[in-house]
PDB file of N, CA and C in Angstrom:
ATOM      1  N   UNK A   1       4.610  -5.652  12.620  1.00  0.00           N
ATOM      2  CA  UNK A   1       5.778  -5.703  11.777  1.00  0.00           C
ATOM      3  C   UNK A   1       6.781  -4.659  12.257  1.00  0.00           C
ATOM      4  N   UNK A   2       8.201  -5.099  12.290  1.00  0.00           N
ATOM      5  CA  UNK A   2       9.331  -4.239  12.983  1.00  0.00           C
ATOM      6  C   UNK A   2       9.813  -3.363  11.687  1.00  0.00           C
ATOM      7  N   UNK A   3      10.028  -2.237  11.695  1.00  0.00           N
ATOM      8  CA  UNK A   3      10.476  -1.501  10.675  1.00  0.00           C
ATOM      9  C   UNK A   3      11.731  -0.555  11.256  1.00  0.00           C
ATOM     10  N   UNK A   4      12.218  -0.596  10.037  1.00  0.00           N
ATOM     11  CA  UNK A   4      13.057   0.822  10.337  1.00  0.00           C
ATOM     12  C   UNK A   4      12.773   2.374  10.050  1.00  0.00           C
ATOM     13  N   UNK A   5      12.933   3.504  10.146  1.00  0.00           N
ATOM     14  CA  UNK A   5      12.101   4.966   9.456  1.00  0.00           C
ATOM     15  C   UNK A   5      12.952   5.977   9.820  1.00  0.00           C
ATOM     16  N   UNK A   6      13.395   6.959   9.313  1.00  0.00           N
ATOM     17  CA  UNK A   6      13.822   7.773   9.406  1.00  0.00           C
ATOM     18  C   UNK A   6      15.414   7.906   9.051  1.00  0.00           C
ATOM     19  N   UNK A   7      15.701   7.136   7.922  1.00  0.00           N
ATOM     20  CA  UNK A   7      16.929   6.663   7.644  1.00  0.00           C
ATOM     21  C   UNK A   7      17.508   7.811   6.744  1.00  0.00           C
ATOM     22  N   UNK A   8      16.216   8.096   5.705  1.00  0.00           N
ATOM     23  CA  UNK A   8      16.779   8.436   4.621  1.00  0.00           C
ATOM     24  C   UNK A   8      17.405  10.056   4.948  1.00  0.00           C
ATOM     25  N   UNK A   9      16.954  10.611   3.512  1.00  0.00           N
ATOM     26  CA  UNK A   9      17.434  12.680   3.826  1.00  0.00           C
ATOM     27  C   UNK A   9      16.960  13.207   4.621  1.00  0.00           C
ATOM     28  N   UNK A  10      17.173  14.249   5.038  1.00  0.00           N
ATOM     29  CA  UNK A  10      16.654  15.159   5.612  1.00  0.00           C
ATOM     30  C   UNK A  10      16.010  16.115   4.900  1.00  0.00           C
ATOM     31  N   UNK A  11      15.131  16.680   4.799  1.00  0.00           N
ATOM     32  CA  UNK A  11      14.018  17.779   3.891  1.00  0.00           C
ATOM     33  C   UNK A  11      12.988  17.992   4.095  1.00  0.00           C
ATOM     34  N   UNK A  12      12.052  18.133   3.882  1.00  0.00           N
ATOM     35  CA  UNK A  12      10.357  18.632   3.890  1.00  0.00           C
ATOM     36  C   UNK A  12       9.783  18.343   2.313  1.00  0.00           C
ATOM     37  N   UNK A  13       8.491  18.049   2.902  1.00  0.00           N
ATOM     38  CA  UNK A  13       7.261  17.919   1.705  1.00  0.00           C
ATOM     39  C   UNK A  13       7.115  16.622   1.299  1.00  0.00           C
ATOM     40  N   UNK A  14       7.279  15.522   1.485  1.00  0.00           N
ATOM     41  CA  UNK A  14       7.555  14.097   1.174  1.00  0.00           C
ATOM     42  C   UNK A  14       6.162  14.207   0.200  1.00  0.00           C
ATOM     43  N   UNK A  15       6.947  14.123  -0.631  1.00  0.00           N
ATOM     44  CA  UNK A  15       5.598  13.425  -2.007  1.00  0.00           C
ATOM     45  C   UNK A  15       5.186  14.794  -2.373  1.00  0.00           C
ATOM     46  N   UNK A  16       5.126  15.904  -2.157  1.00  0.00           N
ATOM     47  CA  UNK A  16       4.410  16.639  -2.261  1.00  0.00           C
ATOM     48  C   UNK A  16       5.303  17.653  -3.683  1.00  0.00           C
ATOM     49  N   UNK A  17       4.457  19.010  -4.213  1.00  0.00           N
ATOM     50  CA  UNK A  17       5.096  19.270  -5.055  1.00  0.00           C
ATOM     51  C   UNK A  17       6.561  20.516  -4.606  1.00  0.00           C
ATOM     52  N   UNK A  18       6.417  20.663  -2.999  1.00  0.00           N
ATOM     53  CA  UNK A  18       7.597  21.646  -2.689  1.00  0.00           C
ATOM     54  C   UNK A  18       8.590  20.163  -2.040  1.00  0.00           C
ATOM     55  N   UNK A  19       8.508  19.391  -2.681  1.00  0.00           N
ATOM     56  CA  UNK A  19       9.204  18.318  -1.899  1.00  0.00           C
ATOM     57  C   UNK A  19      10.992  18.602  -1.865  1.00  0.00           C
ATOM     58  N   UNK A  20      11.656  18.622  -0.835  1.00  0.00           N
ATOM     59  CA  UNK A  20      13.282  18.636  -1.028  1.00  0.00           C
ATOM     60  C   UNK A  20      13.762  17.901   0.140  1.00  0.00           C
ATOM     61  N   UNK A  21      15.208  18.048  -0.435  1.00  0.00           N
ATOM     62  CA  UNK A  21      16.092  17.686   0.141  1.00  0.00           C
ATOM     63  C   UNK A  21      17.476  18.542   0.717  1.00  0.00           C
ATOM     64  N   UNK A  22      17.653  18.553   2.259  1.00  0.00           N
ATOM     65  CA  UNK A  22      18.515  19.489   2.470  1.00  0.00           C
ATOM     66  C   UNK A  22      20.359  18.862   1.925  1.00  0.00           C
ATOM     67  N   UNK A  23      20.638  18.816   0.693  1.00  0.00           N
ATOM     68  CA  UNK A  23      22.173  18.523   0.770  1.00  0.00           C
ATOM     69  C   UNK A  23      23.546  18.633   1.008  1.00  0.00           C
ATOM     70  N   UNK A  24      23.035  19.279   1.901  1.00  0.00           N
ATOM     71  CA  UNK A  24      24.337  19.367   3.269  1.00  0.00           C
ATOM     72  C   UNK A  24      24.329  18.703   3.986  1.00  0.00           C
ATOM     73  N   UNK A  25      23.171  17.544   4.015  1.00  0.00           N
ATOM     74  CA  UNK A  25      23.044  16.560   5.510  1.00  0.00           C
ATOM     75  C   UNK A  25      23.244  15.536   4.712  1.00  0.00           C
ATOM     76  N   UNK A  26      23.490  15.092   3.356  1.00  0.00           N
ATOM     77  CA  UNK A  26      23.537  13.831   2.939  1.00  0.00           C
ATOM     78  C   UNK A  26      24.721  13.063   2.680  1.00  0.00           C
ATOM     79  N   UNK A  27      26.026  13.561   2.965  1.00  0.00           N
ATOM     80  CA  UNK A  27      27.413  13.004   3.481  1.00  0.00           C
ATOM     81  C   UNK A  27      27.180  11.789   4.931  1.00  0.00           C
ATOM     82  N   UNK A  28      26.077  12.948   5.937  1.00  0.00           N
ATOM     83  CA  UNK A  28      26.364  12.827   7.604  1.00  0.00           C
ATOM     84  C   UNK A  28      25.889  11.804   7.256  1.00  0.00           C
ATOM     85  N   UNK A  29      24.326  11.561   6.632  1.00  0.00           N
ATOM     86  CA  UNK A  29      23.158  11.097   6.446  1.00  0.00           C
ATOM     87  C   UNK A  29      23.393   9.262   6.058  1.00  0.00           C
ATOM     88  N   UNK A  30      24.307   9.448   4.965  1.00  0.00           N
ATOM     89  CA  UNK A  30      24.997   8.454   4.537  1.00  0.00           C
ATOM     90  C   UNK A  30      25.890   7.716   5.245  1.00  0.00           C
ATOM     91  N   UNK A  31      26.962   8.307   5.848  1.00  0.00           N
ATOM     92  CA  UNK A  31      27.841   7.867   7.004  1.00  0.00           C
ATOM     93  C   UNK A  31      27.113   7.101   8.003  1.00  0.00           C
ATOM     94  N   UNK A  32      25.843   7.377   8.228  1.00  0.00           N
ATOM     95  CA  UNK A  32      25.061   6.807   9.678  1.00  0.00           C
ATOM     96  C   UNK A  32      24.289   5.670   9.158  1.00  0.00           C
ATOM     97  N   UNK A  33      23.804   5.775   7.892  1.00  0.00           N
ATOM     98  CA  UNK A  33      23.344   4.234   7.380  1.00  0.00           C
ATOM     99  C   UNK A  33      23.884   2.839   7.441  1.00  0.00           C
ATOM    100  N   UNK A  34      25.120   4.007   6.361  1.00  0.00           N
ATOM    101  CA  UNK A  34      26.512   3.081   6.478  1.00  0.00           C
ATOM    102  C   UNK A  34      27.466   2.301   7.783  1.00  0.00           C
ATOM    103  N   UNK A  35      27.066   3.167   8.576  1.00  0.00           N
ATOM    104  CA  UNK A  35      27.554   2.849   9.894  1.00  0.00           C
ATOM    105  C   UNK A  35      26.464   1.477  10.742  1.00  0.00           C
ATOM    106  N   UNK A  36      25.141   1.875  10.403  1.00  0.00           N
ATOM    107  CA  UNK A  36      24.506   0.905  10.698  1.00  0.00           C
ATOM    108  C   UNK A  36      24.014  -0.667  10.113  1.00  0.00           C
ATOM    109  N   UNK A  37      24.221  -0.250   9.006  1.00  0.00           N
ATOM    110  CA  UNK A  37      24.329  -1.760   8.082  1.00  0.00           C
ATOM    111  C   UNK A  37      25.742  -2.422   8.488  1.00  0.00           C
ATOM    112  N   UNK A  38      26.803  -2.011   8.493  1.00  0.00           N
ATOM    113  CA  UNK A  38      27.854  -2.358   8.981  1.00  0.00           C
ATOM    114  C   UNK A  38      28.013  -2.971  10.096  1.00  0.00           C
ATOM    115  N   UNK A  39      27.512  -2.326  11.296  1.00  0.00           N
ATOM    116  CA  UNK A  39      27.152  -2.772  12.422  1.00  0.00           C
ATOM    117  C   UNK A  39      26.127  -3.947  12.860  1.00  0.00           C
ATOM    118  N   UNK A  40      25.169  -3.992  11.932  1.00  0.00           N
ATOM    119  CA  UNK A  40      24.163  -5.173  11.734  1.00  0.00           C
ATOM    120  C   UNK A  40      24.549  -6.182  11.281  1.00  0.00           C
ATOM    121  N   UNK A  41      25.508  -6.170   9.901  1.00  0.00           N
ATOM    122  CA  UNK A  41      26.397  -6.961   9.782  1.00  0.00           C
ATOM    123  C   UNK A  41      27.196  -8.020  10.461  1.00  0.00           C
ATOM    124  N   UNK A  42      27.864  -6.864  11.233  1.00  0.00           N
ATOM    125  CA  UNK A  42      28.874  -7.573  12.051  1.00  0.00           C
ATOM    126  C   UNK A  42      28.079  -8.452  13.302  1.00  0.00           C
ATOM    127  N   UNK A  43      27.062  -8.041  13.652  1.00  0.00           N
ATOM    128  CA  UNK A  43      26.505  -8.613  14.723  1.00  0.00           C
ATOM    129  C   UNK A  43      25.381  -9.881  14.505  1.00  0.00           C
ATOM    130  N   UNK A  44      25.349 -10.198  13.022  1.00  0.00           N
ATOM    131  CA  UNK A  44      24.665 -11.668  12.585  1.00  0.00           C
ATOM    132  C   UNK A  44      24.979 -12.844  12.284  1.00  0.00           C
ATOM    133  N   UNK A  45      24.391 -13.163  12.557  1.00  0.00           N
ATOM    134  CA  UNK A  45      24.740 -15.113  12.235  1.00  0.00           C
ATOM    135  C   UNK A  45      24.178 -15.427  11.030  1.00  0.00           C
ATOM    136  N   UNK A  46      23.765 -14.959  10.197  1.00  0.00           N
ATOM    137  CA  UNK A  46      23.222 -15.380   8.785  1.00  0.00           C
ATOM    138  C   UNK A  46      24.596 -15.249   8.165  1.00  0.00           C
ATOM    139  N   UNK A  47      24.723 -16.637   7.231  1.00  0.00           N
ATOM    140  CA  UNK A  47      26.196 -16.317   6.056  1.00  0.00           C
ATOM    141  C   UNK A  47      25.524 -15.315   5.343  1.00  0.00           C
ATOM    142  N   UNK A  48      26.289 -14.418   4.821  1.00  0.00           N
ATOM    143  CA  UNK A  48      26.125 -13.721   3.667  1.00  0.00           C
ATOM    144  C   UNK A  48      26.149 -14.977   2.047  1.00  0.00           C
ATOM    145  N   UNK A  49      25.721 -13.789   1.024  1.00  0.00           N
ATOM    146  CA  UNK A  49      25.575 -14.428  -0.164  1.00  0.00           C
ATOM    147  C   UNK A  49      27.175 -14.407  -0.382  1.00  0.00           C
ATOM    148  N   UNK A  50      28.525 -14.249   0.102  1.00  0.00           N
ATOM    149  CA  UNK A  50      29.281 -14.501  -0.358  1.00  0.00           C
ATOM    150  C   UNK A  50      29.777 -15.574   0.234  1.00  0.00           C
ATOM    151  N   UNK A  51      29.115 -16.286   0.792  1.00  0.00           N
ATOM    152  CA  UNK A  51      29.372 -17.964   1.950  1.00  0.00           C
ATOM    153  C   UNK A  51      29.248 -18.931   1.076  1.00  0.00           C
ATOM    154  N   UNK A  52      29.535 -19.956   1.013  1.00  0.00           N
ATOM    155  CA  UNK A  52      29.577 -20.827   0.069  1.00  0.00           C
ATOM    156  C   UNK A  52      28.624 -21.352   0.251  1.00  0.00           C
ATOM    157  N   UNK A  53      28.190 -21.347   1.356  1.00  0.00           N
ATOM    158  CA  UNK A  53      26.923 -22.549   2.354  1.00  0.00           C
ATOM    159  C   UNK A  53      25.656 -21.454   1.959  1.00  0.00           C
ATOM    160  N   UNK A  54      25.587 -20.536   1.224  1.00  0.00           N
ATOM    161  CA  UNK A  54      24.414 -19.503   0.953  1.00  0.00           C
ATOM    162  C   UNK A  54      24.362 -19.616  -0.158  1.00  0.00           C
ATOM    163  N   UNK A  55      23.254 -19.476  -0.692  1.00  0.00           N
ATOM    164  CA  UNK A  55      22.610 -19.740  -2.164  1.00  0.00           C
ATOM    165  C   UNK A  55      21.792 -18.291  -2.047  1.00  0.00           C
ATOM    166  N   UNK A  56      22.727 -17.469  -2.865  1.00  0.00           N
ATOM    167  CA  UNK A  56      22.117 -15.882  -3.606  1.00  0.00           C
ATOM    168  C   UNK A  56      20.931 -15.610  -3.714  1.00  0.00           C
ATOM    169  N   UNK A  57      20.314 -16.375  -3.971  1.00  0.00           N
ATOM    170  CA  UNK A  57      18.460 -16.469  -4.599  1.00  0.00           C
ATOM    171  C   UNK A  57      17.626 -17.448  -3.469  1.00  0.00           C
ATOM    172  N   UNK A  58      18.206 -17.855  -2.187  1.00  0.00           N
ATOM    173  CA  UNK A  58      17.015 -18.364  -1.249  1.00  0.00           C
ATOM    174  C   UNK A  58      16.779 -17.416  -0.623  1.00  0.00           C
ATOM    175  N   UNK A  59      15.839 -17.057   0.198  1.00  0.00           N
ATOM    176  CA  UNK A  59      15.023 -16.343   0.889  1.00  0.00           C
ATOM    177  C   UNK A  59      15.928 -16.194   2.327  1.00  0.00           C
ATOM    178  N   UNK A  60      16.257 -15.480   2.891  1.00  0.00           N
ATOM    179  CA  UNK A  60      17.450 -15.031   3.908  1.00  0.00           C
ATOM    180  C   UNK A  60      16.420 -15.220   5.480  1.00  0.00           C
ATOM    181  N   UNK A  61      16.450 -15.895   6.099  1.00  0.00           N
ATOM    182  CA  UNK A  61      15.849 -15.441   7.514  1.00  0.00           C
ATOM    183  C   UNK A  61      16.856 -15.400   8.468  1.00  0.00           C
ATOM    184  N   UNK A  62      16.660 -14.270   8.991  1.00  0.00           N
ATOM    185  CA  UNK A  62      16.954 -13.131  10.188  1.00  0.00           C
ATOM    186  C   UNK A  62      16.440 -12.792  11.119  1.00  0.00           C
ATOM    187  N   UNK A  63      16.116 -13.224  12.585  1.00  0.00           N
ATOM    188  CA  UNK A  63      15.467 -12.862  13.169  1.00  0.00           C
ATOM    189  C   UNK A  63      16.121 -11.178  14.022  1.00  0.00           C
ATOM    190  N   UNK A  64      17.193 -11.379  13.898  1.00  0.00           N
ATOM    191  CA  UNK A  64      18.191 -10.476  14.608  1.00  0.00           C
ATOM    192  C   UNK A  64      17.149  -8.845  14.000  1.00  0.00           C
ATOM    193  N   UNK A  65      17.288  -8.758  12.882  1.00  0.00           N
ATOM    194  CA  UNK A  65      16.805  -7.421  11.739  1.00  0.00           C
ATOM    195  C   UNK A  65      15.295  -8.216  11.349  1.00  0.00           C
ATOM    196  N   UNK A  66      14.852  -7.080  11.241  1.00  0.00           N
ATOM    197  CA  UNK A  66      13.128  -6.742  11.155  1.00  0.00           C
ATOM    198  C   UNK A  66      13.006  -7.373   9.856  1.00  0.00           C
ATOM    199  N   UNK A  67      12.701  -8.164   9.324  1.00  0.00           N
ATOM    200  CA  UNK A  67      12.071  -8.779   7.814  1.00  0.00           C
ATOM    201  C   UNK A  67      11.076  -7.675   7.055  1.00  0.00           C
ATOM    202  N   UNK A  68      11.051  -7.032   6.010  1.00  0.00           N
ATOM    203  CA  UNK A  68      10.118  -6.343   5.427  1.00  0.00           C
ATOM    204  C   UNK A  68       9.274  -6.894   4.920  1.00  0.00           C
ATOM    205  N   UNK A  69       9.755  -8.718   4.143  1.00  0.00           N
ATOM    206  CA  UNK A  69       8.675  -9.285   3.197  1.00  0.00           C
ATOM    207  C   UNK A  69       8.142  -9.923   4.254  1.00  0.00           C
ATOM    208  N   UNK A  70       7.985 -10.199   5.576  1.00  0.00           N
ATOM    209  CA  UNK A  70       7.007 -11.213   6.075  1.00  0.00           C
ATOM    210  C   UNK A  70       5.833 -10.014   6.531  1.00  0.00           C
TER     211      UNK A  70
END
């Protein structure tokens, strides 16, 4: 299975009870997500749910981007 990782904050302790987050990196952090959904976007052939020819509630296949539910 293709995944993505390392998207989210930046911090230490994941799950744990000193768990944080550094928030000074979560502007950059955000910008680069944003930048990449955008970019994934632009580079697919799936209509979006705002296509007329797309129905909101069917199941989306993508081969372009990694599927999480298969």
């Amino acid at each position: 299975m293709q995944v993505l990782d390392g998207l989210g904050s930046v911090g230490d302790g994941a799950h744990a009870r000193h768990e944080h987050i550094e928030t000074n990196t979560l502007v950059q952090r955000t910008a680069l997500l944003a930048g990449l959904l955008t970019d994934l976007a632009a580079h697919s052939d799936t209509p979006t749910i705002d296509s007329p020819e797309q129905d909101a509630f069917a199941p989306v296949k993508n081969e372009g981007v990694a599927n999480m539910w298969t």
